[in-house]
N, C-alpha and C. Protein backbone atom coordinates (compact mmCIF):
# COMPACT_ATOMS: atom_id res chain seq x y z
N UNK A 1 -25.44 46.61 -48.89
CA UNK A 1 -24.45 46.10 -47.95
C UNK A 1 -23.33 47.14 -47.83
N UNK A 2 -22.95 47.59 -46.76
CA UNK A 2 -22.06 48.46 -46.97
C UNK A 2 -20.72 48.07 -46.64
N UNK A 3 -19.44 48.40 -46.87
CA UNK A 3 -18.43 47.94 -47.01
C UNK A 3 -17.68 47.21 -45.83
N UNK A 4 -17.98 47.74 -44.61
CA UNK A 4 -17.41 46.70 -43.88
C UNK A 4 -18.41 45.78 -43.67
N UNK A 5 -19.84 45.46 -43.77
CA UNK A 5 -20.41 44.31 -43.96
C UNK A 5 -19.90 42.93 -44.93
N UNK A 6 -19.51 44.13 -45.90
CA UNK A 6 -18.78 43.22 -47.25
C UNK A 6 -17.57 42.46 -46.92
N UNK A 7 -16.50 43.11 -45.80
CA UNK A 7 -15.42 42.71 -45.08
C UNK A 7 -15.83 41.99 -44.53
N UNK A 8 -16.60 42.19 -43.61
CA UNK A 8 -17.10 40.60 -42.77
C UNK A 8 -17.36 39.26 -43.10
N UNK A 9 -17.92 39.84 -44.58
CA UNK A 9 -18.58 38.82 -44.85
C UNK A 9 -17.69 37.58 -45.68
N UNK A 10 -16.02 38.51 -46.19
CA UNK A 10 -15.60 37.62 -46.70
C UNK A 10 -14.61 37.49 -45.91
N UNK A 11 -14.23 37.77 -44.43
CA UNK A 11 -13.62 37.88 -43.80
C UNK A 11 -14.24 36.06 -42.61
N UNK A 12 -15.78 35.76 -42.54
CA UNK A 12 -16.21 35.24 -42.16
C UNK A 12 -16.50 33.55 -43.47
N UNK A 13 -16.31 34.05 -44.52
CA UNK A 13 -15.52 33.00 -45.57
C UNK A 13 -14.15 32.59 -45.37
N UNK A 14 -13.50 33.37 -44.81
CA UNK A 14 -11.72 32.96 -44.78
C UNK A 14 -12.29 31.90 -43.34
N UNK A 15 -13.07 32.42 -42.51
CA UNK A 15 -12.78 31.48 -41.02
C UNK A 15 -13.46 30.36 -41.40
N UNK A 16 -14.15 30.08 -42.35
CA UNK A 16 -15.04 29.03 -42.44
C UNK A 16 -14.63 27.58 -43.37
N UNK A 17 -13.33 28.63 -44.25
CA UNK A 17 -12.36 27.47 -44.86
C UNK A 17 -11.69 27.55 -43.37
N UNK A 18 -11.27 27.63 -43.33
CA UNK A 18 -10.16 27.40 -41.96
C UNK A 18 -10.38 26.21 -41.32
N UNK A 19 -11.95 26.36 -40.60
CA UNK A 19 -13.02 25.21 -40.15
C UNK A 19 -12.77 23.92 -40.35
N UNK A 20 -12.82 24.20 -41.91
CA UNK A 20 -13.17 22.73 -43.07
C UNK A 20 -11.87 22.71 -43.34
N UNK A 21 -10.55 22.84 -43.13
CA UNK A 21 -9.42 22.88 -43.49
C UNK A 21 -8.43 23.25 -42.30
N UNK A 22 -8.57 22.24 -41.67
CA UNK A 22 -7.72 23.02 -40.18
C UNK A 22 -6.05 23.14 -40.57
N UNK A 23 -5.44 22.24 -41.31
CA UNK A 23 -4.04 22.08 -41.45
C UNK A 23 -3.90 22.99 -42.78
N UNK A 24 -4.82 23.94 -43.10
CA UNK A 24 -4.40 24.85 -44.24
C UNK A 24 -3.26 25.67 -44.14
N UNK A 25 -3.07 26.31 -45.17
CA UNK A 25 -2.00 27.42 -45.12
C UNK A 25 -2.83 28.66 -44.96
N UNK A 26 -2.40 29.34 -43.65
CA UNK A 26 -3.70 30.78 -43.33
C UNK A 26 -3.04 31.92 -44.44
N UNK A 27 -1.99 31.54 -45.03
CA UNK A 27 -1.47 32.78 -46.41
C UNK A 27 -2.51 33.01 -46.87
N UNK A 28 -3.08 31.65 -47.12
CA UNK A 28 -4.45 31.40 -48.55
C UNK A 28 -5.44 32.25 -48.39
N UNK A 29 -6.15 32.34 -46.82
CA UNK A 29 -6.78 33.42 -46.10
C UNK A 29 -6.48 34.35 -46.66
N UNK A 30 -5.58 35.41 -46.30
CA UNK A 30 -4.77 36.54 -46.51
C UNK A 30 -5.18 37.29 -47.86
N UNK A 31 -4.62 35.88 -49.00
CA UNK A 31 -4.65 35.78 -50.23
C UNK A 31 -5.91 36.18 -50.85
N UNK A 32 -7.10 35.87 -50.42
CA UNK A 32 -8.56 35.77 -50.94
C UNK A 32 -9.41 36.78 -50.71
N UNK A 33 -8.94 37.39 -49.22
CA UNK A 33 -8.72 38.53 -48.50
C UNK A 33 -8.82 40.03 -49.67
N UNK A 34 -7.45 39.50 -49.99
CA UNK A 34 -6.92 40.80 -50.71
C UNK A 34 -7.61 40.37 -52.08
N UNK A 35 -7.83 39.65 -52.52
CA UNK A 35 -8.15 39.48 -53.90
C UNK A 35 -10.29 40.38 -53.93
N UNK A 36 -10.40 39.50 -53.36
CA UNK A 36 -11.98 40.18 -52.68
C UNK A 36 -12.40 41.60 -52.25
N UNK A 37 -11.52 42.37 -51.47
CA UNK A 37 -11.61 43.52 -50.92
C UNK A 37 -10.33 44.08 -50.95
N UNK A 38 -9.62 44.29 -52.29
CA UNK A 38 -7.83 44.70 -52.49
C UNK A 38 -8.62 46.22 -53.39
N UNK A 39 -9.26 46.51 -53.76
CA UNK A 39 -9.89 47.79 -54.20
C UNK A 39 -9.82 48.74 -53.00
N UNK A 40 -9.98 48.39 -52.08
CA UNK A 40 -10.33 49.06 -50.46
C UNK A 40 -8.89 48.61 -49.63
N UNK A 41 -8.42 49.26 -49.63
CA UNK A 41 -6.79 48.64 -48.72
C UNK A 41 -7.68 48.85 -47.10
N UNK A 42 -8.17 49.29 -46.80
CA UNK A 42 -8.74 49.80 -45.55
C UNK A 42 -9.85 48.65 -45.33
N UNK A 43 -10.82 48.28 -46.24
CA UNK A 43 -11.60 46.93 -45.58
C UNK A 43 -11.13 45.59 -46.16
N UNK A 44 -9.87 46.07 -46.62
CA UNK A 44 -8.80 44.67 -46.79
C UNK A 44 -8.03 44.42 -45.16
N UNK A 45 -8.10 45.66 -44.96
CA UNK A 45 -6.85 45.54 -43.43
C UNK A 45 -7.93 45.11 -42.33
N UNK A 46 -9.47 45.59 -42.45
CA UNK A 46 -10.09 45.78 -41.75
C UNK A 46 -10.97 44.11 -41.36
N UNK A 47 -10.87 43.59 -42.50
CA UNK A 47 -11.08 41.75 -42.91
C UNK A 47 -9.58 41.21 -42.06
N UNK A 48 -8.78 41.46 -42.67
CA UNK A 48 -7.69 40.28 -42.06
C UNK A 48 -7.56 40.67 -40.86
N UNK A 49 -7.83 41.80 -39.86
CA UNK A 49 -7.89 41.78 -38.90
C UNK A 49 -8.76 41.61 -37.93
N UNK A 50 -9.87 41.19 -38.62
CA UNK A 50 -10.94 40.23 -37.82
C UNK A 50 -10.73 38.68 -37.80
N UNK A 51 -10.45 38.45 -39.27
CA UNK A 51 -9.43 37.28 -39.15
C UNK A 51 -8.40 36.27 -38.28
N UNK A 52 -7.46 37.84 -38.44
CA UNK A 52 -6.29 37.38 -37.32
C UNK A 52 -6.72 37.13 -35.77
N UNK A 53 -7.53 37.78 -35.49
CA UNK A 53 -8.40 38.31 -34.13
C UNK A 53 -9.51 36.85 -33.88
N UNK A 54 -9.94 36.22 -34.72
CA UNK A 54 -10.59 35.71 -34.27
C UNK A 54 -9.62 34.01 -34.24
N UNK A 55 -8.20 33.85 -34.96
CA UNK A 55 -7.81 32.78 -35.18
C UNK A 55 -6.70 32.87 -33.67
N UNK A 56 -6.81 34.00 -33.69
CA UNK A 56 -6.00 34.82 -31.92
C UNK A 56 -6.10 34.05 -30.69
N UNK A 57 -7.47 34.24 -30.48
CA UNK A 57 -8.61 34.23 -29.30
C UNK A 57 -10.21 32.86 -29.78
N UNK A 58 -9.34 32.14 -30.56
CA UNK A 58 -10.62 31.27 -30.91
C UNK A 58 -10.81 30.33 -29.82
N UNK A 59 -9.71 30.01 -28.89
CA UNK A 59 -10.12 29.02 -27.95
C UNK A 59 -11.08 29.52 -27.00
N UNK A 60 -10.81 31.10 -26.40
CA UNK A 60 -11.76 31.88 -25.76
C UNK A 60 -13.10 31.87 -26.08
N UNK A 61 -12.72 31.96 -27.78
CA UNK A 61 -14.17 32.85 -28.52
C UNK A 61 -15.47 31.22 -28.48
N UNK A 62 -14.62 29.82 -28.55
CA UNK A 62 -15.05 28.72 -28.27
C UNK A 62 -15.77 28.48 -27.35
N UNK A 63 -15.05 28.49 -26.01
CA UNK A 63 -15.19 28.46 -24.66
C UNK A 63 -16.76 28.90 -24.59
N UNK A 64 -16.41 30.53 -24.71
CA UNK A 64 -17.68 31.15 -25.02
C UNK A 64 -19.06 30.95 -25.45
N UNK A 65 -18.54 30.32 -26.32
CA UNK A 65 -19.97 30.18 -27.18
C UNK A 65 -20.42 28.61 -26.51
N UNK A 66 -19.57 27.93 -26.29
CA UNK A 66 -20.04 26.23 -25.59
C UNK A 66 -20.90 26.71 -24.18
N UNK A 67 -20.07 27.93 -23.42
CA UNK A 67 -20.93 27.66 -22.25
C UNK A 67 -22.64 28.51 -22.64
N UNK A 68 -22.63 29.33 -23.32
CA UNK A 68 -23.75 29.84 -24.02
C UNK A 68 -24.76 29.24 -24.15
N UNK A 69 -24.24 27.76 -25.15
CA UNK A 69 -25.11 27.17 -26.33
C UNK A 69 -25.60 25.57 -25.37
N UNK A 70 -26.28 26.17 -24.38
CA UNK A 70 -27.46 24.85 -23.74
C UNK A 70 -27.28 24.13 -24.47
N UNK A 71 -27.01 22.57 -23.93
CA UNK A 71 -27.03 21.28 -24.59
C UNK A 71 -26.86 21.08 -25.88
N UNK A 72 -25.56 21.61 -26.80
CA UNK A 72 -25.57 22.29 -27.45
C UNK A 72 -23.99 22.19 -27.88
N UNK A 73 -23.49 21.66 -28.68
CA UNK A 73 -21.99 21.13 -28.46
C UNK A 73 -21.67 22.49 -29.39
N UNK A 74 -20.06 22.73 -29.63
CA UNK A 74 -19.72 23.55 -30.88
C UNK A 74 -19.36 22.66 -31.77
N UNK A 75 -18.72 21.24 -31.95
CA UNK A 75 -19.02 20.08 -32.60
C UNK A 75 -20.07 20.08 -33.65
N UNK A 76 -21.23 19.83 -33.25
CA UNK A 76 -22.31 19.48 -33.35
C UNK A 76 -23.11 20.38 -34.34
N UNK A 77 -22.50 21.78 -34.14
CA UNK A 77 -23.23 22.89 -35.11
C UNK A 77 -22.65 23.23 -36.28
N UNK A 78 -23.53 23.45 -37.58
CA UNK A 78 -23.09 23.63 -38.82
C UNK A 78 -21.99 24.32 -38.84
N UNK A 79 -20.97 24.10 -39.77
CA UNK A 79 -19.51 25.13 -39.65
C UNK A 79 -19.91 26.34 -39.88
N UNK A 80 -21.33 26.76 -40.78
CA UNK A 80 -21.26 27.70 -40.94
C UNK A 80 -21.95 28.73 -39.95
N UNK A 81 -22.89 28.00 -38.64
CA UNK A 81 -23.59 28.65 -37.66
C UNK A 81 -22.26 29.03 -36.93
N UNK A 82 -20.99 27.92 -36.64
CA UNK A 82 -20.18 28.33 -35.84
C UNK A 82 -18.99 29.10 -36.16
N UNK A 83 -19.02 29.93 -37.46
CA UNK A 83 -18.27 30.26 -37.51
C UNK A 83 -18.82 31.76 -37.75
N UNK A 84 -20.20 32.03 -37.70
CA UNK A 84 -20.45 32.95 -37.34
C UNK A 84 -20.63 34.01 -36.07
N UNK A 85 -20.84 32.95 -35.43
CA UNK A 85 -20.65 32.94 -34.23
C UNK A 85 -19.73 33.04 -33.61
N UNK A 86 -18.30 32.61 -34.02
CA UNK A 86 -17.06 33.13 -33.85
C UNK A 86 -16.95 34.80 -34.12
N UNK A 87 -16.95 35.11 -35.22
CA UNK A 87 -16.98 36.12 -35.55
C UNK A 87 -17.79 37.00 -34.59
N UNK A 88 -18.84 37.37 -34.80
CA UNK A 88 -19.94 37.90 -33.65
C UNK A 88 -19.49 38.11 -32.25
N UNK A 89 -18.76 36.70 -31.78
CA UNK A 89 -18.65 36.78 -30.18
C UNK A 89 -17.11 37.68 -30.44
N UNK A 90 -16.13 37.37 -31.34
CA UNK A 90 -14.78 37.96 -31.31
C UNK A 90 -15.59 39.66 -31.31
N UNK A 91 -16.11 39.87 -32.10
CA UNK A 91 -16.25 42.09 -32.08
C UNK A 91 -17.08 42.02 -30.60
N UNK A 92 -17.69 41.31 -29.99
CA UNK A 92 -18.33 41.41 -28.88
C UNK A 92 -17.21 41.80 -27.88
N UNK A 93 -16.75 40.92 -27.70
CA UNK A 93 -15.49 40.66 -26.74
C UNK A 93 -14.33 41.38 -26.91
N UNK A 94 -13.83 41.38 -28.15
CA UNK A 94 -12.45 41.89 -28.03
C UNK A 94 -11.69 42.85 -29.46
N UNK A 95 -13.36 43.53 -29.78
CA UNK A 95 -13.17 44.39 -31.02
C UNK A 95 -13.50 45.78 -30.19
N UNK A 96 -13.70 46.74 -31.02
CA UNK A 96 -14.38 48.13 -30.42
C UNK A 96 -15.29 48.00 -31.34
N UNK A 97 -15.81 47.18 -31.85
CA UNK A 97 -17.32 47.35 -32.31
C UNK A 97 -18.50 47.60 -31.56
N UNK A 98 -19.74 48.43 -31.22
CA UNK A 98 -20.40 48.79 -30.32
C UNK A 98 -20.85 47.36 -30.86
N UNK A 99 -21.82 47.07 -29.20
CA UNK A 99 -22.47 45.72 -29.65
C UNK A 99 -23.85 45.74 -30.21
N UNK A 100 -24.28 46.67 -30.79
CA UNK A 100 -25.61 46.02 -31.29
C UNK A 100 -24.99 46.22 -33.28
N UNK A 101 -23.81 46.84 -33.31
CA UNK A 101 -23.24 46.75 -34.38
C UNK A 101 -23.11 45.12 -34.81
N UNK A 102 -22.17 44.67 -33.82
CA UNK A 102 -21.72 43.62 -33.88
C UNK A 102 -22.82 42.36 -34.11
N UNK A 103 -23.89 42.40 -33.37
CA UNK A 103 -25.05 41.80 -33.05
C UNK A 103 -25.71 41.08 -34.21
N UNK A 104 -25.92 42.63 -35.10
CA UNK A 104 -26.84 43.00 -36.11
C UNK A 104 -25.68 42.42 -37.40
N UNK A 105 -24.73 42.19 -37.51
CA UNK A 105 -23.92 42.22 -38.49
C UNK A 105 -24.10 40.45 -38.22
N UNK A 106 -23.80 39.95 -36.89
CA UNK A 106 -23.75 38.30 -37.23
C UNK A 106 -25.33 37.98 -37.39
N UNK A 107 -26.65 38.73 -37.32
CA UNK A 107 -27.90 38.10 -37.48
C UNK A 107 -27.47 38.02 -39.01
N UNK A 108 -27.37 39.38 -39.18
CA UNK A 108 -27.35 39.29 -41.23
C UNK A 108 -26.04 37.84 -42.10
N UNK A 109 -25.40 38.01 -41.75
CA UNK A 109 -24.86 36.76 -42.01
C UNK A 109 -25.11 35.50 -41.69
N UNK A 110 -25.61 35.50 -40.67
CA UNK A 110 -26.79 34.19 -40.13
C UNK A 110 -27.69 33.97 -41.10
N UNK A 111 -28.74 35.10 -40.93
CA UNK A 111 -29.47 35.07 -42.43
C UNK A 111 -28.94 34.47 -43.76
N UNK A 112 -28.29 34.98 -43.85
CA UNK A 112 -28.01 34.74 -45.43
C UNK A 112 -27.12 33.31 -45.47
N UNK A 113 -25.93 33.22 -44.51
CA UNK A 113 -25.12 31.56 -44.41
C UNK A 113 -25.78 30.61 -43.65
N UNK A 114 -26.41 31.17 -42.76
CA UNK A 114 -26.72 29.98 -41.48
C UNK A 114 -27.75 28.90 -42.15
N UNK A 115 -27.20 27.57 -41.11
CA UNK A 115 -28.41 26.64 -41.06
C UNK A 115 -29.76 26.76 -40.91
N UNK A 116 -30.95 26.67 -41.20
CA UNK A 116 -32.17 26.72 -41.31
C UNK A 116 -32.90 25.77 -40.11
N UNK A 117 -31.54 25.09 -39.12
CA UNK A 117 -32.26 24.18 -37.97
C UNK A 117 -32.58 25.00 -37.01
């Protein structure tokens, strides 16, 4: 896994408490952030700012994915399919991540978090 995979990946843990915890304190984010990837100040900055980016633009990054997802609520889907999917559509849209970067980074976390439906 290489290091900004590793960012993503716990960067895509901070959005997923968020999910399951809407009235949290986003410090805590921040907090877990740095505790996880604080060896690397660079895929510490590089996590909370996918973070911030996706808690930014989540109504967009929503929008998005509802008109996408045929009969198909964002409700309805595991927190953890949709919050990958957050992630994924945010570097699509409004990162400079090339997109098959981006693509390939939410299959692998799909893989490994996603629902099995």
């Amino acid at each position: 896994m290489t290091r900004r995979s590793r960012a993503r990946e716990v960067a895509f843990q901070v959005l997923y408490q968020d999910d399951l915890n809407p009235g949290g304190n986003p410090a805590l984010g921040d907090d877990f952030l740095r505790r996880r990837l604080g060896r690397s100040e660079s895929m510490a900055a590089f996590g909370r700012d996918l973070v911030a980016g996706v808690r930014r633009h989540r109504s967009e990054i929503d929008a998005a994915i509802e008109r996408a997802a045929a009969n198909w609520s964002l409700r309805r889907m595991a927190a953890t399919d949709r919050n990958v999917l957050r992630l994924g559509v945010y570097e699509l849209l409004f990162a400079d991540t090339p997109p098959i970067v981006a693509i390939d980074e939410a299959v692998e976390l799909a893989k490994r978090y996603g629902s099995a439906h």
